[in-house]
Structures are given as C-alpha cells and as structure tokens.
C-alpha atoms as a PDB file:
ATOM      1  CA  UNK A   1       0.000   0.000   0.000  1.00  0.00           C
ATOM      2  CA  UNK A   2       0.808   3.668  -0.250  1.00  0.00           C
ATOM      3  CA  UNK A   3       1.461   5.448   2.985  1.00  0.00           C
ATOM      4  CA  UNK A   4       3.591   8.770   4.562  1.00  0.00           C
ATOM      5  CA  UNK A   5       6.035   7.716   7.052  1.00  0.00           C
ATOM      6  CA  UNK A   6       9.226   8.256   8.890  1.00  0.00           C
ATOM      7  CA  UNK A   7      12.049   6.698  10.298  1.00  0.00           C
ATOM      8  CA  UNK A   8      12.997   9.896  12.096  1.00  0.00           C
ATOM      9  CA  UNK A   9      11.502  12.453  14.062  1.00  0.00           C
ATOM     10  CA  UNK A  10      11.776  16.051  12.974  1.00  0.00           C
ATOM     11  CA  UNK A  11      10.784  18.612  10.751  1.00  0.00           C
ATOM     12  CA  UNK A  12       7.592  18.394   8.035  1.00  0.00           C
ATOM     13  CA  UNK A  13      10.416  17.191   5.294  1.00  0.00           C
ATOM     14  CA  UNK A  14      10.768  13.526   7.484  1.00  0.00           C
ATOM     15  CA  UNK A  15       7.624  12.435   6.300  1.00  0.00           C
ATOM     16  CA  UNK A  16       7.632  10.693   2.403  1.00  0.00           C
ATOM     17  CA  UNK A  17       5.086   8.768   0.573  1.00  0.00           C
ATOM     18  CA  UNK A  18       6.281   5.222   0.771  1.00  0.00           C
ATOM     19  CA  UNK A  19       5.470   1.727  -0.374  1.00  0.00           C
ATOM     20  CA  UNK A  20       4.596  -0.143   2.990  1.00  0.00           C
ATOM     21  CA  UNK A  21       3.246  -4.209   3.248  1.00  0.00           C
ATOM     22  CA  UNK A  22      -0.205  -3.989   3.801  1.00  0.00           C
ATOM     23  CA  UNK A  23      -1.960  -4.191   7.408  1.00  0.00           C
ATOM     24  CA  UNK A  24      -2.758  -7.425   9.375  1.00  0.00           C
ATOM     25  CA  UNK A  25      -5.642  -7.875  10.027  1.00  0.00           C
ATOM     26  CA  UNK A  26      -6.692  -9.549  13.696  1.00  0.00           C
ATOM     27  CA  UNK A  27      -9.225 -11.328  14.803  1.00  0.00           C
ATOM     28  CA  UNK A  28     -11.290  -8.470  15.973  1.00  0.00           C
ATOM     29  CA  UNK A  29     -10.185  -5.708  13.734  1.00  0.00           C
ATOM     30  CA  UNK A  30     -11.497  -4.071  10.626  1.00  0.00           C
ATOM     31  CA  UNK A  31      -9.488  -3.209   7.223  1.00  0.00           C
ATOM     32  CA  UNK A  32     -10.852  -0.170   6.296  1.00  0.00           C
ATOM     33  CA  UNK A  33      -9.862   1.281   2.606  1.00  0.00           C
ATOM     34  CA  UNK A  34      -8.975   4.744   3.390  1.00  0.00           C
ATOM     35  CA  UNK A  35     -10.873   7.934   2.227  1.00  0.00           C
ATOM     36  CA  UNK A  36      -9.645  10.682   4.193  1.00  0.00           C
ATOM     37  CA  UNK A  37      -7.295  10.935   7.333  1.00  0.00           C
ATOM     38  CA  UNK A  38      -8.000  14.365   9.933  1.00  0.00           C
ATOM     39  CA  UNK A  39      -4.850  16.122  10.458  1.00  0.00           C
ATOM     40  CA  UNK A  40      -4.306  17.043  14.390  1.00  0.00           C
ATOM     41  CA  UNK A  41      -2.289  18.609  16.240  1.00  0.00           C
ATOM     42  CA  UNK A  42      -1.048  15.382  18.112  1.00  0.00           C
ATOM     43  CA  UNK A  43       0.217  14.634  14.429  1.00  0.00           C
ATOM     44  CA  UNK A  44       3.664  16.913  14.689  1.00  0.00           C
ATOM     45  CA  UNK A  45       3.967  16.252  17.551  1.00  0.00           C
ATOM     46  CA  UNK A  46       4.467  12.401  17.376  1.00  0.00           C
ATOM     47  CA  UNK A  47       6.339  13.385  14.229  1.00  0.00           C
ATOM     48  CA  UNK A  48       8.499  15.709  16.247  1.00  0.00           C
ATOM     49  CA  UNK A  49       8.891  12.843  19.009  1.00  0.00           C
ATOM     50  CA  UNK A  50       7.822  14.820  21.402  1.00  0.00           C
ATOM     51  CA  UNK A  51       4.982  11.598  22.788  1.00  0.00           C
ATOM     52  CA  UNK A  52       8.273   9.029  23.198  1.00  0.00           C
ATOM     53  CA  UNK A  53       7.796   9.726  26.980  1.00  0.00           C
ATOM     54  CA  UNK A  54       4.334   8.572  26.494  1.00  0.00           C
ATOM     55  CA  UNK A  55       3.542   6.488  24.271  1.00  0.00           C
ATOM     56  CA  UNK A  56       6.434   3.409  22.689  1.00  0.00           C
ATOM     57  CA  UNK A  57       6.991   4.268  18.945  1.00  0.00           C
ATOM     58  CA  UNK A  58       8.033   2.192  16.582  1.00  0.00           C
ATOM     59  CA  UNK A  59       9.280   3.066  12.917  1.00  0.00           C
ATOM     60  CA  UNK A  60       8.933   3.210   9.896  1.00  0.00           C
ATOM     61  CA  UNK A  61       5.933   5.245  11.782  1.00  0.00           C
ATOM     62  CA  UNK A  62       2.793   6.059   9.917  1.00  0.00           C
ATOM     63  CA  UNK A  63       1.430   8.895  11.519  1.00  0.00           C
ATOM     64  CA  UNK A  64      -2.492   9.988  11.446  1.00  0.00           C
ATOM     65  CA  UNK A  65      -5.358   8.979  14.068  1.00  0.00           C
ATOM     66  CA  UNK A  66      -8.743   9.541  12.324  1.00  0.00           C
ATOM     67  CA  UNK A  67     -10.019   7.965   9.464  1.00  0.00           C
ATOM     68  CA  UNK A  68     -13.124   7.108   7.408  1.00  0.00           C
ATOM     69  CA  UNK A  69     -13.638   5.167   4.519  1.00  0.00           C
ATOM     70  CA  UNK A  70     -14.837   1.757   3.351  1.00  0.00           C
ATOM     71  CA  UNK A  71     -14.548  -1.673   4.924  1.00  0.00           C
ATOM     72  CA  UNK A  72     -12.324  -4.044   2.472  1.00  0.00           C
ATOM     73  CA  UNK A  73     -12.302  -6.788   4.893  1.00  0.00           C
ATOM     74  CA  UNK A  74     -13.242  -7.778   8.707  1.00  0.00           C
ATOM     75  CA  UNK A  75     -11.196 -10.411  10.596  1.00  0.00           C
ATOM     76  CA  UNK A  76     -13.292 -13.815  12.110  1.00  0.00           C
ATOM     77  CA  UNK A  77     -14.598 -12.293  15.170  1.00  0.00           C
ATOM     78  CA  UNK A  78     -15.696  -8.964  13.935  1.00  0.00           C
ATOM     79  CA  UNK A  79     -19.793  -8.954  13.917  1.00  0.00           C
ATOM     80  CA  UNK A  80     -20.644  -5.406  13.860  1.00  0.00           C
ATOM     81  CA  UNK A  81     -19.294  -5.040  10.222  1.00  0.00           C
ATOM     82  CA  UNK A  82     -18.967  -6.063   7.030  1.00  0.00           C
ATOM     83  CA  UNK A  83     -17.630  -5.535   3.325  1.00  0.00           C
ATOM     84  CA  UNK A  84     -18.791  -2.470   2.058  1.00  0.00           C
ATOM     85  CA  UNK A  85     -19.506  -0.611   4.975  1.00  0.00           C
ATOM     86  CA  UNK A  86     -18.910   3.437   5.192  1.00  0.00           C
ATOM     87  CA  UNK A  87     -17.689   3.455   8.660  1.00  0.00           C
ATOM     88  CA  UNK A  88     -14.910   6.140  10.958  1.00  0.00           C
ATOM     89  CA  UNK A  89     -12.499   5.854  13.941  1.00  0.00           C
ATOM     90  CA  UNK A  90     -10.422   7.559  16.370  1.00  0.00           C
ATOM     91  CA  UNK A  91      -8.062   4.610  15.535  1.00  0.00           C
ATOM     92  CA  UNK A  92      -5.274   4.912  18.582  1.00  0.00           C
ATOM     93  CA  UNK A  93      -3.446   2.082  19.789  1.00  0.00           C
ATOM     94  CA  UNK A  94      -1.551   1.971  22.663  1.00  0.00           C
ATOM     95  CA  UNK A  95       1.579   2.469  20.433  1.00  0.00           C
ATOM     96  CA  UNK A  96       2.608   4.463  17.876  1.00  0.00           C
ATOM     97  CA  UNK A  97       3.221   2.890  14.216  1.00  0.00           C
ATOM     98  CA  UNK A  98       0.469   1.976  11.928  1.00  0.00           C
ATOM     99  CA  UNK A  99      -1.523   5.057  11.650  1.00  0.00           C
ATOM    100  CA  UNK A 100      -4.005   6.706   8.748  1.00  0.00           C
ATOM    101  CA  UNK A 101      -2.012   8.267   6.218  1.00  0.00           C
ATOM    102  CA  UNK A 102      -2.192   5.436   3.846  1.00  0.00           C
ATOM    103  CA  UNK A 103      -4.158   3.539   1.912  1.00  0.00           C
ATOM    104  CA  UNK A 104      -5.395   0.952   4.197  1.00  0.00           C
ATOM    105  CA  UNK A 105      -5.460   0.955   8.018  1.00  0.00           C
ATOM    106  CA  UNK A 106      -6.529  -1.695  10.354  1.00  0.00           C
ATOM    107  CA  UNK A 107      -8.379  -0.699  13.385  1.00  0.00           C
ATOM    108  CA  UNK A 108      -9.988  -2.649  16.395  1.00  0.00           C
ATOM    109  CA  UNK A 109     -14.052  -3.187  16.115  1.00  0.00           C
ATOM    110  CA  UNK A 110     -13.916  -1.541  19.089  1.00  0.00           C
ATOM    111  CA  UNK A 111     -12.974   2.276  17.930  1.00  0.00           C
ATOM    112  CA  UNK A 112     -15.060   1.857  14.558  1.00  0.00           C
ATOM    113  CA  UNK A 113     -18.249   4.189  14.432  1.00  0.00           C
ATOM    114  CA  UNK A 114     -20.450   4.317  11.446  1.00  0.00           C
ATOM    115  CA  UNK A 115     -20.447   7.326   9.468  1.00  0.00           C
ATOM    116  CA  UNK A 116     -23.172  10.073   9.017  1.00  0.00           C
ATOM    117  CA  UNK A 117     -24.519   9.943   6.281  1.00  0.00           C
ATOM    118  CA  UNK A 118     -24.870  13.839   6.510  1.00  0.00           C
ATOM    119  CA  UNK A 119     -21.058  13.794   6.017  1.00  0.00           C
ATOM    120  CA  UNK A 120     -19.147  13.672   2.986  1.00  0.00           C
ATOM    121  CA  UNK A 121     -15.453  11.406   3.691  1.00  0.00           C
ATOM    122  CA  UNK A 122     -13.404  14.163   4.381  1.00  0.00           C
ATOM    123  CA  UNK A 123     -15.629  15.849   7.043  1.00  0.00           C
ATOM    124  CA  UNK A 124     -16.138  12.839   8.571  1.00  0.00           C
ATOM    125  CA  UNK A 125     -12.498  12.207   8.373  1.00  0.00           C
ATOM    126  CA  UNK A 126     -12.263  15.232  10.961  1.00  0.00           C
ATOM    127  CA  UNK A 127     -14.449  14.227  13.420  1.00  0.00           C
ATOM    128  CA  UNK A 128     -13.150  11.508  15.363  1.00  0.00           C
ATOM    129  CA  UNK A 129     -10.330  12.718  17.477  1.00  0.00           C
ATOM    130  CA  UNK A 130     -11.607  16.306  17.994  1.00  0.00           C
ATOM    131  CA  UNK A 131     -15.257  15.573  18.533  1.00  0.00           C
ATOM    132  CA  UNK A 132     -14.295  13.292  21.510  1.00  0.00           C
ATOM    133  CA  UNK A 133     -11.805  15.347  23.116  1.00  0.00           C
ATOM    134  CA  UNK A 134     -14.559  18.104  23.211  1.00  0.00           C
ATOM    135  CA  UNK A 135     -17.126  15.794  24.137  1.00  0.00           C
ATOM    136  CA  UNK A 136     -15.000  13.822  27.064  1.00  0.00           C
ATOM    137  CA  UNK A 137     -13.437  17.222  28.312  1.00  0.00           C
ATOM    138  CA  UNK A 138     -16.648  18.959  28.765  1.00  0.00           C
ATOM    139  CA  UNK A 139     -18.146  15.750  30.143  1.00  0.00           C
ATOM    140  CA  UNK A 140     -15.060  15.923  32.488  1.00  0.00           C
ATOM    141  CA  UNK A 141     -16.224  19.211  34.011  1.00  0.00           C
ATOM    142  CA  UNK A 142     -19.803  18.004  33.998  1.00  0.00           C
ATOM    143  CA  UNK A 143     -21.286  20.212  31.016  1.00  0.00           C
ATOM    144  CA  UNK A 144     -25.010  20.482  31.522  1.00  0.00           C
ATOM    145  CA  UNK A 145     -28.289  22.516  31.152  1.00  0.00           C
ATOM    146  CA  UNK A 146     -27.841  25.545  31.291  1.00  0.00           C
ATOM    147  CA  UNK A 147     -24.485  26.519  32.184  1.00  0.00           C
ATOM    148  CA  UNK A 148     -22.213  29.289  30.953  1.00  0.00           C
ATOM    149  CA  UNK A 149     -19.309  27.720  29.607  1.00  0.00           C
ATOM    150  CA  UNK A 150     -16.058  29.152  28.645  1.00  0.00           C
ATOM    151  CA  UNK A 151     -13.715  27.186  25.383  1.00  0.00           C
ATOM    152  CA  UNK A 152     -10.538  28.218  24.601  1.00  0.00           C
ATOM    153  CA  UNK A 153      -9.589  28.032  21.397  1.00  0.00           C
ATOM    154  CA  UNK A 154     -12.736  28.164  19.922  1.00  0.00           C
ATOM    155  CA  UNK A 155     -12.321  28.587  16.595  1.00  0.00           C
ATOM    156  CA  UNK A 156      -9.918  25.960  15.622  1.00  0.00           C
ATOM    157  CA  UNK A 157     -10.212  22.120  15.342  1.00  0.00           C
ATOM    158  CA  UNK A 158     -11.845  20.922  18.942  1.00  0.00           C
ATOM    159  CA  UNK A 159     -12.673  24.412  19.929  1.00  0.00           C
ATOM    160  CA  UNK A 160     -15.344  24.820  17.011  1.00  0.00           C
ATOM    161  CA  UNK A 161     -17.079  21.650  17.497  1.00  0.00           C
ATOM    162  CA  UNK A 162     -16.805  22.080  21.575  1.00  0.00           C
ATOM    163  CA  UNK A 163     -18.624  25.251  20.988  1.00  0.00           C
ATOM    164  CA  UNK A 164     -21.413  23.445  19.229  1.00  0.00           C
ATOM    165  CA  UNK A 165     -21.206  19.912  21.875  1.00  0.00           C
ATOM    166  CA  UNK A 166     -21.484  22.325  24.728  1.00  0.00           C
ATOM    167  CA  UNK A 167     -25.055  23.318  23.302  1.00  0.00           C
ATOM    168  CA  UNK A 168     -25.957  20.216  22.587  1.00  0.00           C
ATOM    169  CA  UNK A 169     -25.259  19.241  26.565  1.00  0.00           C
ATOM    170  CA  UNK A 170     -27.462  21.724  26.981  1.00  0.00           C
ATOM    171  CA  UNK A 171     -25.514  24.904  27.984  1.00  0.00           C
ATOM    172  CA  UNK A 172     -27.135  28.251  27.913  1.00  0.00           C
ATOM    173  CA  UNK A 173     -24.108  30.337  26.796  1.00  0.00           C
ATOM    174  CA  UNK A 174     -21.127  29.490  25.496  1.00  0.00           C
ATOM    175  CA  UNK A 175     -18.569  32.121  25.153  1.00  0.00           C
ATOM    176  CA  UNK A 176     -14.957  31.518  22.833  1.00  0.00           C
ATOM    177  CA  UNK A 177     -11.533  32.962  22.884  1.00  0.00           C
ATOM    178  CA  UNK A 178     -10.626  34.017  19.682  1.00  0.00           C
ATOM    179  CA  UNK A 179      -8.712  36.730  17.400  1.00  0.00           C
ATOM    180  CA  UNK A 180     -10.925  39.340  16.406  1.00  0.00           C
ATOM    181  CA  UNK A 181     -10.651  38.015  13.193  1.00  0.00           C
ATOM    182  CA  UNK A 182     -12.537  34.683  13.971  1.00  0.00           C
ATOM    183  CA  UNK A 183     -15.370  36.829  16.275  1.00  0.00           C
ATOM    184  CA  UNK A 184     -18.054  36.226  13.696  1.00  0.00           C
ATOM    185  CA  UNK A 185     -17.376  32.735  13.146  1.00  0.00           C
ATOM    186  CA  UNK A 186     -18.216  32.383  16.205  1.00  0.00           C
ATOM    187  CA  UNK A 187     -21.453  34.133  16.243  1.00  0.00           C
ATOM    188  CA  UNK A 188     -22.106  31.918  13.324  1.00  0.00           C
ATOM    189  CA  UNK A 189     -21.407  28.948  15.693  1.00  0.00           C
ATOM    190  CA  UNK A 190     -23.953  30.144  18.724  1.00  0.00           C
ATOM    191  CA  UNK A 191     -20.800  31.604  20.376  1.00  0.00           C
ATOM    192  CA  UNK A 192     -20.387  34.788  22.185  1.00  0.00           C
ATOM    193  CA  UNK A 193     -16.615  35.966  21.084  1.00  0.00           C
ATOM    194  CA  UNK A 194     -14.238  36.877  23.518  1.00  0.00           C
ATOM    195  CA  UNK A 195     -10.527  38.382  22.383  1.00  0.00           C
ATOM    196  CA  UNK A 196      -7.613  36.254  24.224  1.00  0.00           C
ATOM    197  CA  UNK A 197      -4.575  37.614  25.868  1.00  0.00           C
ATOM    198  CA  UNK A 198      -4.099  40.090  28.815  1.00  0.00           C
ATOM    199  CA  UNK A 199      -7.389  41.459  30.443  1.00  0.00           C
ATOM    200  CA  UNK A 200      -9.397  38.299  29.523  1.00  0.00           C
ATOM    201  CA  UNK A 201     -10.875  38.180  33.057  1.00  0.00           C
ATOM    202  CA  UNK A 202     -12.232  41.585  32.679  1.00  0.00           C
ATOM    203  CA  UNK A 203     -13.429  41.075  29.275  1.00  0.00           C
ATOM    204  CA  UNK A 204     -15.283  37.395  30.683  1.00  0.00           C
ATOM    205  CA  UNK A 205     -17.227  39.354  33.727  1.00  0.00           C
ATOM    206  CA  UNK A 206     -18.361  42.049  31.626  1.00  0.00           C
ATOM    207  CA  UNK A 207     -19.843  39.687  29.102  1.00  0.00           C
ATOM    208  CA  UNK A 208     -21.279  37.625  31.962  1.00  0.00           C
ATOM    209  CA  UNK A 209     -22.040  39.905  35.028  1.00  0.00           C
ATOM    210  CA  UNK A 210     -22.552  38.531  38.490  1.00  0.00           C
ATOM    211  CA  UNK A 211     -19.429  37.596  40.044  1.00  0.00           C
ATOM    212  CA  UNK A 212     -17.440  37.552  36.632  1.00  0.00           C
ATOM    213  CA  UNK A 213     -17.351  34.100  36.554  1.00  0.00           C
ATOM    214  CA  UNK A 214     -18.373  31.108  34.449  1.00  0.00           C
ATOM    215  CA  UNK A 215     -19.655  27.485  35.320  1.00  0.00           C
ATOM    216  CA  UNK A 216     -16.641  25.643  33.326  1.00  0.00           C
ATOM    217  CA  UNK A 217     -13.686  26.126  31.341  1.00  0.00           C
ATOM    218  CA  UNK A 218     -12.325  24.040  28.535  1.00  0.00           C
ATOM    219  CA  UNK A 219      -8.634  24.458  27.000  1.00  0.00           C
ATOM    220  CA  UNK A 220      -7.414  23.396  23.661  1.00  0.00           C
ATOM    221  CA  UNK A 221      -4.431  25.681  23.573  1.00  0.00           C
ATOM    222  CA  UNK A 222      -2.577  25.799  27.063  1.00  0.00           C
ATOM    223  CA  UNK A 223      -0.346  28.552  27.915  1.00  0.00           C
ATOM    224  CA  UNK A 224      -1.753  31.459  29.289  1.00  0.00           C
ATOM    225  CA  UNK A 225      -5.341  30.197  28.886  1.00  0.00           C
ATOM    226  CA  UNK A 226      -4.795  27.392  31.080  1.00  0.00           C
ATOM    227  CA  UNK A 227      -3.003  30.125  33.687  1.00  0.00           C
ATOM    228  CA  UNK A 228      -5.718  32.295  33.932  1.00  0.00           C
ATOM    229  CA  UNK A 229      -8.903  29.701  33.868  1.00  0.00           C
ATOM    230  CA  UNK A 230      -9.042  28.796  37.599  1.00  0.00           C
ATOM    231  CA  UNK A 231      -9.753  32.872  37.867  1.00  0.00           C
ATOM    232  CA  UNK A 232     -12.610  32.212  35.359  1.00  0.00           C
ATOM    233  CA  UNK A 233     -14.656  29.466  37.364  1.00  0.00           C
ATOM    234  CA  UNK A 234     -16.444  29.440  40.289  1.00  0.00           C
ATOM    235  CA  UNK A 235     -15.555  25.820  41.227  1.00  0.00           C
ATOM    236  CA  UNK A 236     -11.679  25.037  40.384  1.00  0.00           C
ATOM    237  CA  UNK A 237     -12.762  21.307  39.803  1.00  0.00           C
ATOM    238  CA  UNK A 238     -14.867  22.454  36.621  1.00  0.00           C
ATOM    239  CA  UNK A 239     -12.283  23.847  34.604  1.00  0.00           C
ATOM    240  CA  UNK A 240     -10.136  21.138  32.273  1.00  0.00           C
ATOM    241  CA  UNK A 241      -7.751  20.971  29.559  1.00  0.00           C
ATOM    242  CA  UNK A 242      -6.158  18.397  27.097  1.00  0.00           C
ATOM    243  CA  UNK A 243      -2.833  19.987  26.618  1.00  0.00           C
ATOM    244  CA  UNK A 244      -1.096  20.045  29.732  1.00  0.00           C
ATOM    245  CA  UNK A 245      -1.435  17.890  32.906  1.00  0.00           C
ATOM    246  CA  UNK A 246      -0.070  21.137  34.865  1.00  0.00           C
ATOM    247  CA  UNK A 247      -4.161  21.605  35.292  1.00  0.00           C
ATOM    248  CA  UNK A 248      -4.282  18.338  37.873  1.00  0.00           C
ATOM    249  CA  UNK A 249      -2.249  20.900  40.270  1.00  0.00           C
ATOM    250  CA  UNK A 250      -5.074  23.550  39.397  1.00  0.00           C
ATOM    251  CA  UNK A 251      -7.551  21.553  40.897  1.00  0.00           C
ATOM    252  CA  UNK A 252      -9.014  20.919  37.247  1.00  0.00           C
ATOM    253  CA  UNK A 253      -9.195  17.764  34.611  1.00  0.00           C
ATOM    254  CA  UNK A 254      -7.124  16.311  32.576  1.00  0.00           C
ATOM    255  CA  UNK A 255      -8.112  14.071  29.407  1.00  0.00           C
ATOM    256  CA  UNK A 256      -6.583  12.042  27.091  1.00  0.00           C
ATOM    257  CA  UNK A 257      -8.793  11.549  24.824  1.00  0.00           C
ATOM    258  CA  UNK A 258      -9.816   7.497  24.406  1.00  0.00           C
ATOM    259  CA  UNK A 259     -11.598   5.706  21.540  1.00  0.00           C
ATOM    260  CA  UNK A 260     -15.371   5.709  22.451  1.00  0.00           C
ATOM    261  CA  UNK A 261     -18.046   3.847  19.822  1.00  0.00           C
ATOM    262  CA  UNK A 262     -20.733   4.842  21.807  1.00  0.00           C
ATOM    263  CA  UNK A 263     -19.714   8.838  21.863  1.00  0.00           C
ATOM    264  CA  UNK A 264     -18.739   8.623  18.315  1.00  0.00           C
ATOM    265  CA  UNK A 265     -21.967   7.393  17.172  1.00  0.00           C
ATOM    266  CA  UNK A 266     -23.611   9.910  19.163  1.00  0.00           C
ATOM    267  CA  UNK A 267     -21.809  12.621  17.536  1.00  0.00           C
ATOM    268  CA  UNK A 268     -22.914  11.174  14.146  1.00  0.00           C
ATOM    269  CA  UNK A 269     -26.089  11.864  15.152  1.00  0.00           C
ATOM    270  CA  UNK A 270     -26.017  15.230  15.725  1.00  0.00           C
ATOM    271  CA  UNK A 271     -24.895  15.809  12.489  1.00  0.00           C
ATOM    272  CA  UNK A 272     -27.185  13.961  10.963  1.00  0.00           C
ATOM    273  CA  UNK A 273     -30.156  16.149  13.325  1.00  0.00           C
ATOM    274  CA  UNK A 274     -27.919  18.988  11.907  1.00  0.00           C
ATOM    275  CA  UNK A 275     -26.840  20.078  15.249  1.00  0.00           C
ATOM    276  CA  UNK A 276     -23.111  19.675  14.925  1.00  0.00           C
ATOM    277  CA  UNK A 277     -20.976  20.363  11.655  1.00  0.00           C
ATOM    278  CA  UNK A 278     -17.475  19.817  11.278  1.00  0.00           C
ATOM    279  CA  UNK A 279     -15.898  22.771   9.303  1.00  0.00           C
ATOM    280  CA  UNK A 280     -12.861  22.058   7.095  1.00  0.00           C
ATOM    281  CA  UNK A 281     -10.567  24.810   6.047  1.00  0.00           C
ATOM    282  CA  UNK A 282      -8.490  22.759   3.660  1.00  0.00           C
ATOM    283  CA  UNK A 283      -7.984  19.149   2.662  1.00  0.00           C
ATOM    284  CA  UNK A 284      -5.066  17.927   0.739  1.00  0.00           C
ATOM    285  CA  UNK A 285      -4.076  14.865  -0.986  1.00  0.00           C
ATOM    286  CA  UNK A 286      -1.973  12.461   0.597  1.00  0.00           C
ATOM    287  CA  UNK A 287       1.088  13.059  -1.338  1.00  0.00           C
ATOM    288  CA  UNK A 288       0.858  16.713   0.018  1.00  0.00           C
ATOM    289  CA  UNK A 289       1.011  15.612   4.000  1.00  0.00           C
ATOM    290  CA  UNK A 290       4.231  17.589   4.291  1.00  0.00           C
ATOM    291  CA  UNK A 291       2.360  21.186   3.109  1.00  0.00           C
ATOM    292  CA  UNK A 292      -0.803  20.103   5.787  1.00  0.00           C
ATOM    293  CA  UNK A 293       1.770  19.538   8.549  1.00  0.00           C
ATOM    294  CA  UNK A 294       3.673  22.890   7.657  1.00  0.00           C
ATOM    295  CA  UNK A 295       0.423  24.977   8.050  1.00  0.00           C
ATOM    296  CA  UNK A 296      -0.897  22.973  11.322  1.00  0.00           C
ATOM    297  CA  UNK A 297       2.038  23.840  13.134  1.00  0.00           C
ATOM    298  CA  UNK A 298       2.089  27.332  12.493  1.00  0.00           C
ATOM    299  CA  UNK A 299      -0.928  26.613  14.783  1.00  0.00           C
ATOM    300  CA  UNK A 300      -3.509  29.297  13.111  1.00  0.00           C
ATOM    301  CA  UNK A 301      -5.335  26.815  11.300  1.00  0.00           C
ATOM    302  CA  UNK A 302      -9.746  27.428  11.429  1.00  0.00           C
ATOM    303  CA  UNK A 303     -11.707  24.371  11.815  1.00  0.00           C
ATOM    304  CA  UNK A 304      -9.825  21.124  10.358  1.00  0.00           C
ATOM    305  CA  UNK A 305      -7.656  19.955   7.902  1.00  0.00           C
ATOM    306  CA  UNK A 306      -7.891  16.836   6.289  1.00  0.00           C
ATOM    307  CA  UNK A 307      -6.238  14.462   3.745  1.00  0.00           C
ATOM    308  CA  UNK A 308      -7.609  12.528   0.934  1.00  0.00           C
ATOM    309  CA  UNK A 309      -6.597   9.518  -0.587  1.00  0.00           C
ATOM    310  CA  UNK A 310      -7.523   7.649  -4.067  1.00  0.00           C
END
C-alpha cells in the first residue's frame, strides 16, 4: 500500500510517501480502505517525538489517528461489520506505528463508528479525534443545562465543534476565545466571542455579570489560557484541559482523549439532526502531507484539515 512515514523524528520534510506491506488484520479488527485521514495537532507532535515519553513508537511510523472510509475486509470475530460498509475511527493504539495516512489501516471493532450519512469522507475524516476530546473534556467538568461555559480556542479544530457539543449538553451560553478576526465565526457557531490575551478576566465578567465568573472552562491551547482559567470558574474542579497535565495541580481535569463507539456514534447523530458540523478549512491529498503539517504547526489553522486519498 501507499502510505507517509518516517524513520525519524523532525521537521515536516521527514515524512515521504512510501510503499509499505499492507496491514494485518486480527481477529477483531477491521481493514478499512482509506478515504480521508484528519490532520491534528497530536500529528507533529508524534512526528516531532515529542509523545516518546508517552507512548512506545516504533518506525517506519505512519502517523495519522482519524479515518473514514470503506470496509475491504473484517477479521473472524468482527460482527458489527462487514464488506462495504462506510464506517470512521479515532483509531489509537496503545503504540505508535500503523496510523491513517495510507491507503489501508486496520483498526480494532472496538474504535469503529459508522459514518453520518450527513457527512461527505473528508468531514467525517475530521471528526473523530476532535469531537471526543470536546465531548469527554466537557463531560469531564460536567457540562449540563444551562451553564455558561467558557472554550478556549474556539475557533480551531476541537474548539469549534466544543462550541457546538457544549449546546448540545445543553448549555445556555457558550462564550470563545478568539482573534478578532474569527469573532463572527463564532457568532455563526452560537458563540459569544471573547478576544484572548491580557485582560481576559475583565473582558469574561463584563460579558457575563454577576461575580465575573463562568460554570466551566475548557482548553485546547494551554499557555496562558490554562493560567488564567481557575480565575474564570467558580468551582476550580470544573475547569479542564487536554494539553497540559499542569491543570491536575489547578484543581481541574485532565483528558486524554480514548476511543469511544458509543460517543462517536452519538456525535454522528447530531450531524445527521444537523446540530453539529465539522468545518474544514483545507484538505489535501496524501502526497501533500508535508504542506498540511507545515500549516498545522504554524498553529492558526480554522476548523480542520484533512487528507484525501484515491
């Protein structure tokens, strides 16, 4: 099969389209033909090596955890599937090697989700890993009826679709820190904008009143957003973040996001209600993986980028 890899960690230019043996297929996992493969942040960072500590890798590593596309074949004890069927994953293992920039990836029955059929392959494609770290952060800090909920980041790959899984939890207002340049993308999203940087508490209690504060806090970007969020919620415990474990000493919640069938489907189905739409600001073909990694990590990007294959 065709697939970007490395054999060292680095800069964009270590990944290269290469001719790798195709996937085994176990006993309880899917081959799916790929269609698309969301580009995430995690993605340069595994390529830089900066998950070793975390995660073992192995090489020549195939980077890329979200996928959708078609099942080509399903191993003896897969039931849930067969040939033919449009389906997507968050497909992590527990280490790092065969990912979803290629043709063909094998992934456990257990991450699979089918796809919405609202969705064409390459918004589907970036749904997976973003839509459940939204989804299992805000559950974290307890997201519910009508809260006032604060996302960082709003406006790029999590943050967007946080904005839109926070009202579909059932919070009242949702604000989002964003350039002034995303502010009506927001509004477009059911957000109320809020410019990031110095004076953010101020500009938070004037939006909400009261005591200046919000129910919960989610963070996509760390930094100074994670600094400043325990000033931004009433109760420490409901503030969270994905980046940086640093929150745990906060008093906050720390996820890692984890393959989840059950929340995956669910978030197929509010697109298919029409209650959550995943916005892509580029996709590129496979063969251009190095140009989608150079523009992620200038870290700027609105909504998601994805690649296609075939």
């Amino acid at each position: 099969m065709k697939a970007v890899s490395l054999t060292e960690f680095g800069d964009p230019d270590v990944l290269s389209v290469q001719e790798l043996p195709d996937p085994l297929v176990g006993p309880d996992f899917v081959l799916v033909q790929v269609r698309a493969a969301g580009v995430n942040p995690v993605d340069w960072k595994i390529r830089r090596g900066y998950l070793q500590g975390v995660l073992p890798h192995h090489t020549p590593l195939i980077p890329g955890w979200d996928v959708a596309g078609v099942v080509k074949a399903v191993g003896p004890a897969v039931t849930g599937y067969q040939v033919g069927d449009e389906v997507v994953a968050y497909a992590r293992e527990d280490h790092v090697q065969n990912g979803t920039y290629a043709e063909l990836v094998a992934v456990p029955e257990r991450a699979l989700a089918r796809k919405s059929r609202a969705q064409s392959f390459e918004q589907a494609a970036g749904l997976p890993l973003a839509g459940l770290t939204a989804l299992q952060l805000l559950n974290a800090v307890e997201v519910g009826e009508g809260d006032t909920v604060l996302v960082h980041a709003a406006s790029g790959g999590v943050g967007h679709l946080a904005v839109q899984i926070a009202q579909a939890l059932g919070a009242a207002r949702v604000l989002g820190t964003a350039s002034e340049r995303n502010h009506d993308y927001l509004r477009e999203l059911g957000a109320e904008p809020v410019t990031y940087g110095e004076g953010l508490p101020e500009r938070v209690a004037e939006l909400v009143g009261g005591d200046g504060t919000v129910d919960a806090a989610v963070d996509f970007i760390g930094g100074a957003a994670l600094e400043v969020s325990p000033r931004l919620v009433r109760d420490p415990a409901r503030h969270g973040s994905v980046v940086d474990t640093e929150v745990l000493n906060q008093g906050g919640r720390y996820v890692f996001v984890r393959p989840d069938t059950s929340q995956l489907n669910w978030l197929g189905e509010l697109v298919d209600a029409g209650r959550l739409r995943v916005d892509l600001q580029q996709t590129f073909p496979l063969e251009q993986a190095v140009k989608a990694h150079e523009l992620l990590e200038e870290g700027h990007v609105r909504g998601k980028l994805v690649l296609t294959v075939g």
